[in-house]
Protein backbone atom coordinates (compact mmCIF):
# COMPACT_ATOMS: atom_id res chain seq x y z
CA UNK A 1 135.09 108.69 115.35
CA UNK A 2 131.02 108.49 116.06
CA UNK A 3 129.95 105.65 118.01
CA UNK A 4 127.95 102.97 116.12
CA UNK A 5 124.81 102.81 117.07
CA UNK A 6 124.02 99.68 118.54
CA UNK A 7 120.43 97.60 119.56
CA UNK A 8 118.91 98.49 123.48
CA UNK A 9 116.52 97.42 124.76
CA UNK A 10 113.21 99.07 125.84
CA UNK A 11 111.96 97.84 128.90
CA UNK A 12 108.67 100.08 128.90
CA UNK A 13 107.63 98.90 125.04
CA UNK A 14 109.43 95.04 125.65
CA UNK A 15 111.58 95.15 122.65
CA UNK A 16 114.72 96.08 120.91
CA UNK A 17 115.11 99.21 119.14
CA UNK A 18 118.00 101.01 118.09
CA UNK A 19 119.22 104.36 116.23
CA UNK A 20 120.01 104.64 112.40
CA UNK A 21 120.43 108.10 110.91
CA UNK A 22 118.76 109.39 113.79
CA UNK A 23 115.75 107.44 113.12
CA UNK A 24 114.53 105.10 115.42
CA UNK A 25 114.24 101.36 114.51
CA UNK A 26 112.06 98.51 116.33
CA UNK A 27 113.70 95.19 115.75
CA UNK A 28 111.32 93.10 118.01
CA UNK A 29 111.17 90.98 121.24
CA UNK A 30 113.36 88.81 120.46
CA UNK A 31 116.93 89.42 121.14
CA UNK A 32 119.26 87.56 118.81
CA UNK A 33 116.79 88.44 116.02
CA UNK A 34 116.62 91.51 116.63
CA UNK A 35 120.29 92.06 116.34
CA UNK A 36 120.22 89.75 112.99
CA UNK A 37 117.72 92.71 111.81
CA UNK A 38 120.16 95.29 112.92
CA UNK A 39 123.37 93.83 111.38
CA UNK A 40 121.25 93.73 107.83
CA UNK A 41 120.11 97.30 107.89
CA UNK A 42 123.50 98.65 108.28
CA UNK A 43 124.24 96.27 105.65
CA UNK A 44 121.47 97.69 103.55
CA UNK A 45 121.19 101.43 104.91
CA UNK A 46 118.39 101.54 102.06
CA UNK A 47 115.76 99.10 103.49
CA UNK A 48 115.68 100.95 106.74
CA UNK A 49 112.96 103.51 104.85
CA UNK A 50 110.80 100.04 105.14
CA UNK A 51 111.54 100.05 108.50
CA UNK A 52 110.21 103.32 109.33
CA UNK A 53 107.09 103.92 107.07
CA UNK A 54 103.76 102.28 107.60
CA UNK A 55 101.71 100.47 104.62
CA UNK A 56 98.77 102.61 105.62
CA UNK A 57 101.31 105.54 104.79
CA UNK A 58 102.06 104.18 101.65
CA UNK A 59 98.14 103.45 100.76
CA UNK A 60 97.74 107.13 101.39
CA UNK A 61 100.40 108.61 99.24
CA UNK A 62 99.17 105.87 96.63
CA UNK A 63 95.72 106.77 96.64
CA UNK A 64 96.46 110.60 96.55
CA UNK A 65 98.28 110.00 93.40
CA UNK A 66 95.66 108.06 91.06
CA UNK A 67 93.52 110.33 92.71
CA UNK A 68 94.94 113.11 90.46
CA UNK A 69 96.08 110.96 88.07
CA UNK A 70 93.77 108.58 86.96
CA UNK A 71 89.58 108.36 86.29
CA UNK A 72 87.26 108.13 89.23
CA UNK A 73 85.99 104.87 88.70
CA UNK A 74 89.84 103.42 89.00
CA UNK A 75 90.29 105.97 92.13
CA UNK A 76 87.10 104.41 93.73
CA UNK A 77 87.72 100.68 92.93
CA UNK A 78 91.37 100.97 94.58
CA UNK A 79 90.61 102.85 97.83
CA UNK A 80 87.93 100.22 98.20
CA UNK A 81 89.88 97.57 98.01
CA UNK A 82 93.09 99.37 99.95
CA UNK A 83 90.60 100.77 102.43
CA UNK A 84 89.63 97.40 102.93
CA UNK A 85 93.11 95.69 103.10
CA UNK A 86 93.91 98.30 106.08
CA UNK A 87 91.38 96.82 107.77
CA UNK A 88 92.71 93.90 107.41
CA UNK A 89 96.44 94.29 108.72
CA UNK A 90 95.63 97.73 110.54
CA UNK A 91 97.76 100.79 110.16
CA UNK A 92 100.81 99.90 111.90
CA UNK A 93 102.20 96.97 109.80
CA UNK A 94 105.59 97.78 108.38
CA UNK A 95 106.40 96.63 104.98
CA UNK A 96 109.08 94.46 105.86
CA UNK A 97 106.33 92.50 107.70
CA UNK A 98 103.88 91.87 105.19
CA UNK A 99 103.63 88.31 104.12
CA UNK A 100 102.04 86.38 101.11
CA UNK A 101 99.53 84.54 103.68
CA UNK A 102 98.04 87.95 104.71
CA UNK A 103 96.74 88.97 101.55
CA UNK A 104 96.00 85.20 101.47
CA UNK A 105 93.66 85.43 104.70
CA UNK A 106 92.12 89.28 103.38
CA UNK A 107 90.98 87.89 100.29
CA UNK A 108 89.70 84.57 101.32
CA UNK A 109 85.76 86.26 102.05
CA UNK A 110 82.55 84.28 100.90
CA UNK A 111 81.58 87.29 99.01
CA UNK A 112 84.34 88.09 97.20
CA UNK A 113 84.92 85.51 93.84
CA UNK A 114 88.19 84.62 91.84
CA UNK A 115 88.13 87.82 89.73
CA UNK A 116 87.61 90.00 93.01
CA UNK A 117 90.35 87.90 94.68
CA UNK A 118 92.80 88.50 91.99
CA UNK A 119 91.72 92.66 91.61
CA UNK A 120 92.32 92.97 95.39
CA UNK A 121 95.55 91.18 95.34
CA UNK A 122 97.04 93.03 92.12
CA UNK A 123 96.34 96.64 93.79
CA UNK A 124 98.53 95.68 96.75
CA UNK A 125 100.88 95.01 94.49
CA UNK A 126 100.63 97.78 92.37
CA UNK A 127 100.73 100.26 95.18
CA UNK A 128 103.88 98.30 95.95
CA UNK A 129 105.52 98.90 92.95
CA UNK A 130 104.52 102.31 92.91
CA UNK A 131 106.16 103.30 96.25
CA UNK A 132 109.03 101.76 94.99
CA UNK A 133 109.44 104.13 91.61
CA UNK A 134 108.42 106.95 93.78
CA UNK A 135 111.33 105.94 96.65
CA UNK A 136 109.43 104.84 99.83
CA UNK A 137 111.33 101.71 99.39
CA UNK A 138 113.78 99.71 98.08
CA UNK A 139 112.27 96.77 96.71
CA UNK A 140 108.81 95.52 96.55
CA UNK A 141 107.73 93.16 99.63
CA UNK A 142 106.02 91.05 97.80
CA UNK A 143 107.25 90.80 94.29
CA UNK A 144 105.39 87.43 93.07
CA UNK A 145 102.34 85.60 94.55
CA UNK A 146 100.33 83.13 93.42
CA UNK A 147 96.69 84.56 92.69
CA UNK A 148 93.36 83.35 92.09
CA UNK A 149 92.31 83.13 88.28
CA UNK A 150 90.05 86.00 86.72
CA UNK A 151 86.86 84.77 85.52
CA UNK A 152 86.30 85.27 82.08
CA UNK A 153 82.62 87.17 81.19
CA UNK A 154 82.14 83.66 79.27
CA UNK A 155 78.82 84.99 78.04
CA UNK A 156 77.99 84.98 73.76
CA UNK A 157 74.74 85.35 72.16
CA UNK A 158 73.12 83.05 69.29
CA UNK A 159 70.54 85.21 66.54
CA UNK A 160 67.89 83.41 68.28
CA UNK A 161 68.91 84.71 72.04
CA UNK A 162 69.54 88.10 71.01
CA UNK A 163 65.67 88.39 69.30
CA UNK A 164 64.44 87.26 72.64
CA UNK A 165 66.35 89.86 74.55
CA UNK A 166 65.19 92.73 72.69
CA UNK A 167 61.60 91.19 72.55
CA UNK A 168 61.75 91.81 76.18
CA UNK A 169 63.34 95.28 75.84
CA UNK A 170 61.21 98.21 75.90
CA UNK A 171 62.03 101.62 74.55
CA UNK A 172 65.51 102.86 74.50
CA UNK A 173 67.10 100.09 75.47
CA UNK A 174 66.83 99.28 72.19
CA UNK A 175 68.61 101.33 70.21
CA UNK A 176 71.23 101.04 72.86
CA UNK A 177 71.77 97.50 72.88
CA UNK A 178 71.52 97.32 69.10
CA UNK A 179 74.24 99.93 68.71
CA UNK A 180 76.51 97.81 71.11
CA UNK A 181 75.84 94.84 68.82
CA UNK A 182 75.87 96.44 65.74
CA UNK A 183 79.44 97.95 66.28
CA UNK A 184 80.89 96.00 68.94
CA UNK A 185 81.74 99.17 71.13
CA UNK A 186 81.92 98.97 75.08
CA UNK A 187 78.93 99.45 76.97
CA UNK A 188 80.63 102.62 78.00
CA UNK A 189 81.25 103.71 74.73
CA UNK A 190 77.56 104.01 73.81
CA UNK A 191 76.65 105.44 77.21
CA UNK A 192 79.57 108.77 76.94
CA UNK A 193 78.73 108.65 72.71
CA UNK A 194 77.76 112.92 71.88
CA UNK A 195 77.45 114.61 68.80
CA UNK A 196 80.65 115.67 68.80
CA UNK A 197 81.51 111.94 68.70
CA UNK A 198 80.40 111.82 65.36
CA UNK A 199 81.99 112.20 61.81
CA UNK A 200 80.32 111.09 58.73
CA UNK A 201 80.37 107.16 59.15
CA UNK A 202 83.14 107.43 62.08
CA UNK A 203 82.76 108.07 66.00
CA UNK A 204 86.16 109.35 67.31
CA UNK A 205 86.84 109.58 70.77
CA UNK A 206 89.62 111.66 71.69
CA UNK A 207 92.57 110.14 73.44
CA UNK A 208 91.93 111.32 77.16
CA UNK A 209 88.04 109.68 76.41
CA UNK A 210 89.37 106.44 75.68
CA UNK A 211 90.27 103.46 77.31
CA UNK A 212 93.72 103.57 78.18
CA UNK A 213 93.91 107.28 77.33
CA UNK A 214 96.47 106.79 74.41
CA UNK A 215 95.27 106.95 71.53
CA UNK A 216 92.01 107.98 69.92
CA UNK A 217 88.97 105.37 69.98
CA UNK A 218 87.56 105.07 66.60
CA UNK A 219 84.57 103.45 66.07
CA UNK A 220 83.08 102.53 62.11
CA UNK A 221 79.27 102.83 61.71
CA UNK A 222 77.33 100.69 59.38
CA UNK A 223 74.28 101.61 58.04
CA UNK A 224 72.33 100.29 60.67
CA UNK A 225 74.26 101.80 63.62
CA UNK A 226 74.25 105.74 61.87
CA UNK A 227 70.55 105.45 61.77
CA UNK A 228 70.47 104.70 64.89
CA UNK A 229 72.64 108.07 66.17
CA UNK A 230 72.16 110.39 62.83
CA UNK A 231 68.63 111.50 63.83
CA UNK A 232 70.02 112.21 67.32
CA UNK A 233 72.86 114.27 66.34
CA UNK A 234 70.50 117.58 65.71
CA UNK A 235 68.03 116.99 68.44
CA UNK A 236 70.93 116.69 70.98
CA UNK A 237 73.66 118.71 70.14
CA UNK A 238 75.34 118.65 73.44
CA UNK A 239 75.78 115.45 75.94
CA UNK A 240 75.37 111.88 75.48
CA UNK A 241 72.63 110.68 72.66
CA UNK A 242 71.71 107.79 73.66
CA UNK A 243 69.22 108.48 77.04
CA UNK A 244 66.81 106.65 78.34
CA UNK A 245 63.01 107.04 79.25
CA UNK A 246 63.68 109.74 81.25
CA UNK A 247 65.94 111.41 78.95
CA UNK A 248 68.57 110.83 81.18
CA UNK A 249 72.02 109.09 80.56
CA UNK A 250 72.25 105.64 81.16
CA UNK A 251 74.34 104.70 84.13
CA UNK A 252 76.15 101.39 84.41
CA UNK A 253 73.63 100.46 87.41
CA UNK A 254 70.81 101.59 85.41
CA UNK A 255 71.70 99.11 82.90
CA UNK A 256 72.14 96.42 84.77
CA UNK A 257 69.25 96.88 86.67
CA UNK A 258 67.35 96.65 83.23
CA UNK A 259 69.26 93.55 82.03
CA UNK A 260 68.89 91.49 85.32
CA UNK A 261 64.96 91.83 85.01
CA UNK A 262 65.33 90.37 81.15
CA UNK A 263 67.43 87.66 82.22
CA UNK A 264 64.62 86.45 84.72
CA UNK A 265 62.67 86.34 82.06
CA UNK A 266 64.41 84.75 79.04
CA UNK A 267 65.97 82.05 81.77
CA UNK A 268 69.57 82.80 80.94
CA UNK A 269 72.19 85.89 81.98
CA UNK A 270 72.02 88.65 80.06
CA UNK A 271 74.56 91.77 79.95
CA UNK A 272 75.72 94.63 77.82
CA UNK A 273 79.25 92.93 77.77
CA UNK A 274 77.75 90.20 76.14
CA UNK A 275 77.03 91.59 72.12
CA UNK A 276 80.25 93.11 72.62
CA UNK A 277 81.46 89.08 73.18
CA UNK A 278 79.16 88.31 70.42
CA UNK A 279 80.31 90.84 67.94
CA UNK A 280 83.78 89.74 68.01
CA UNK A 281 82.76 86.04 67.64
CA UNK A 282 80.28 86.50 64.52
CA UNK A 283 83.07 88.48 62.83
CA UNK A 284 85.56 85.57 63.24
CA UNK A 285 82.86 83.05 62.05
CA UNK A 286 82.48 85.37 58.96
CA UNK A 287 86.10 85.18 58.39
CA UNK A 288 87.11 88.85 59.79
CA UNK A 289 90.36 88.39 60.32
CA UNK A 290 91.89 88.88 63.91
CA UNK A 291 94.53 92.01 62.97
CA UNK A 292 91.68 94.37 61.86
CA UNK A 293 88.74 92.68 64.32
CA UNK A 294 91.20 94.02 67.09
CA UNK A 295 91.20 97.40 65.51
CA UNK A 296 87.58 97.45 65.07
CA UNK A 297 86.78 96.60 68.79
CA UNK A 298 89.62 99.18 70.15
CA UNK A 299 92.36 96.97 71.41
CA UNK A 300 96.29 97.10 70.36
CA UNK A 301 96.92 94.19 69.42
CA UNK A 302 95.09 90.56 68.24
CA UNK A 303 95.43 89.27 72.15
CA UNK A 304 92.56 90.15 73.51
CA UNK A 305 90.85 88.77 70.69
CA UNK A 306 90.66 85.45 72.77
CA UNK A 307 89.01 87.20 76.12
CA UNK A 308 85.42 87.68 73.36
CA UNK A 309 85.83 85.57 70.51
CA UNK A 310 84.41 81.95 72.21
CA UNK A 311 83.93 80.29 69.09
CA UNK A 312 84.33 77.14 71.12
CA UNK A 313 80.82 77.72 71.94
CA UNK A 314 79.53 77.49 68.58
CA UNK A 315 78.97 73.91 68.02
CA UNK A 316 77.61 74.32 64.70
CA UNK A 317 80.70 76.16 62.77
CA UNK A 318 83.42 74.10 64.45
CA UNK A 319 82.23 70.90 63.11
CA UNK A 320 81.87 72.67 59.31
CA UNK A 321 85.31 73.69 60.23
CA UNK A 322 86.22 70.15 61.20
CA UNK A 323 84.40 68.51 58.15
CA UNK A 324 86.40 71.31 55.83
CA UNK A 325 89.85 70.20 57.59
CA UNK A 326 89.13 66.59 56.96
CA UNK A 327 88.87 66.41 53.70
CA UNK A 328 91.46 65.24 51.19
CA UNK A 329 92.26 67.66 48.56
């Protein structure tokens, strides 16, 4: 019968280590810990893979995958954020040793707000999970935590704002913020629109153009928003149609760049995001109901109705709707 393999102790490194499968296992400085270690990864021969991988491993592997699998802008937002958790806990910490209080002390930066807090934190975790399904490990290290609260884009425009934005507007901007606000589409969606977009009163992305890469994005013109792209569609047969005065696409930073400036001089914030926002919550104040608003704006179901639809905000409507509850039949 094969001897067990049993802790020793490394006088050159100062710990405990011992043998398990032929792999070798550090179980720390301290000597009656160390052994507890020992005694529960022979329990659990499965949580000695833990043991012997590094998170900076796992980042790696992680980051190779959504890499090939997913769109650049999700690749680059997670290696930032993993890149800059490494830094954090360097490239030696074993799973087994991570702790709630160290994504606790990355994330607690000056710069970095709620909604950053709470990305950063749920990309750990997802590369977590993900190791798991793939077999690095056993279990998740840190299954639940407590995380900072996204901020919601709590940003809606009255008639009266959205005249003084585009009386600051110049140009193409526009045509490209009215199309936004005409047909509640994602800032995105107008930037990536082509003529091959474009059917009749319809623009259909196809499923691996669209936001979770499902199903197809359909978008319904009105008469305002197809005179907008109609006398496009034959001048620019190929790439996006709306450009701007270069006759270049518009880039997200472009954009904002463009916005920021307007919002110094109107005196309040002003983003693309925000006559998304503002479709959603004129079409609820003109009685659109919820089922086919969601459908209109792209989303599965009437949930995320509640993340643009701030009728809260509209002071005006709510007490009609208060006066029209109140009274006696």
């Amino acid at each position: 019968m094969p001897r067990q393999p049993k802790p020793y102790y490394r006088k050159a490194q100062n710990r405990w280590v011992c043998t398990i499968d032929g792999n070798r296992v550090t179980l720390g400085d301290d000597k009656e810990k160390a052994f507890e270690k020992y005694h529960a990864l022979m329990l659990d021969r499965s949580s000695v893979r833990a043991e012997l991988c590094t998170i900076y491993a796992l980042t790696q592997s992680y980051l190779d995958w959504v890499e090939a699998n997913r769109k650049a802008v999700t690749y680059g937002k997670q290696r930032h954020y993993l890149e800059s958790f490494i830094g954090a806990i360097g490239k030696s910490m074993k799973p087994a040793a991570i702790k709630p209080h160290h994504l606790t002390k990355w994330t607690n930066k000056d710069s970095w707000n709620s909604t950053s807090r709470n990305d950063a934190i749920t990309i750990v975790q997802r590369m977590f999970n993900w190791s798991v399904d793939q077999g690095y490990l056993s279990a998740t290290p840190i299954p639940r935590m407590k995380k900072p609260k996204s901020k919601r884009r709590e940003i809606v425009y009255t008639p009266d704002q959205w005249q003084q934005i585009k009386s600051h507007a110049i140009g193409p901007l526009i045509p490209f913020l009215d199309f936004i606000w005409g047909t509640g589409c994602r800032p995105k969606e107008a930037r990536t629109l082509q003529a091959k977009h474009v059917h009749d009163d319809l623009v259909i992305f196809p499923p691996d153009e669209s936001k979770g890469e499902a199903d197809s994005r359909v978008i319904f013109l009105t008469p305002e928003t197809e005179a907008i792209v109609k006398p496009l569609l034959a001048e620019r047969p190929t790439g996006p149609l709306l450009l701007n005065s270069r006759g270049n696409p518009w880039t997200k930073d472009s954009i904002k760049c463009r916005l920021t400036r307007i919002s110094e001089k109107v005196g309040f914030r002003v983003i693309a995001y925000g006559a998304r926002h503002s479709y959603a919550t004129n079409a609820l104040i003109r009685s659109v109901d919820t089922v086919s608003l969601s459908h209109l704006m792209g989303h599965k179901d009437t949930r995320m109705i509640n993340n643009y639809a701030h009728l809260a905000q509209n002071v005006d409507f709510l007490r009609k709707q208060a006066i029209a509850a109140s009274l006696k039949k």
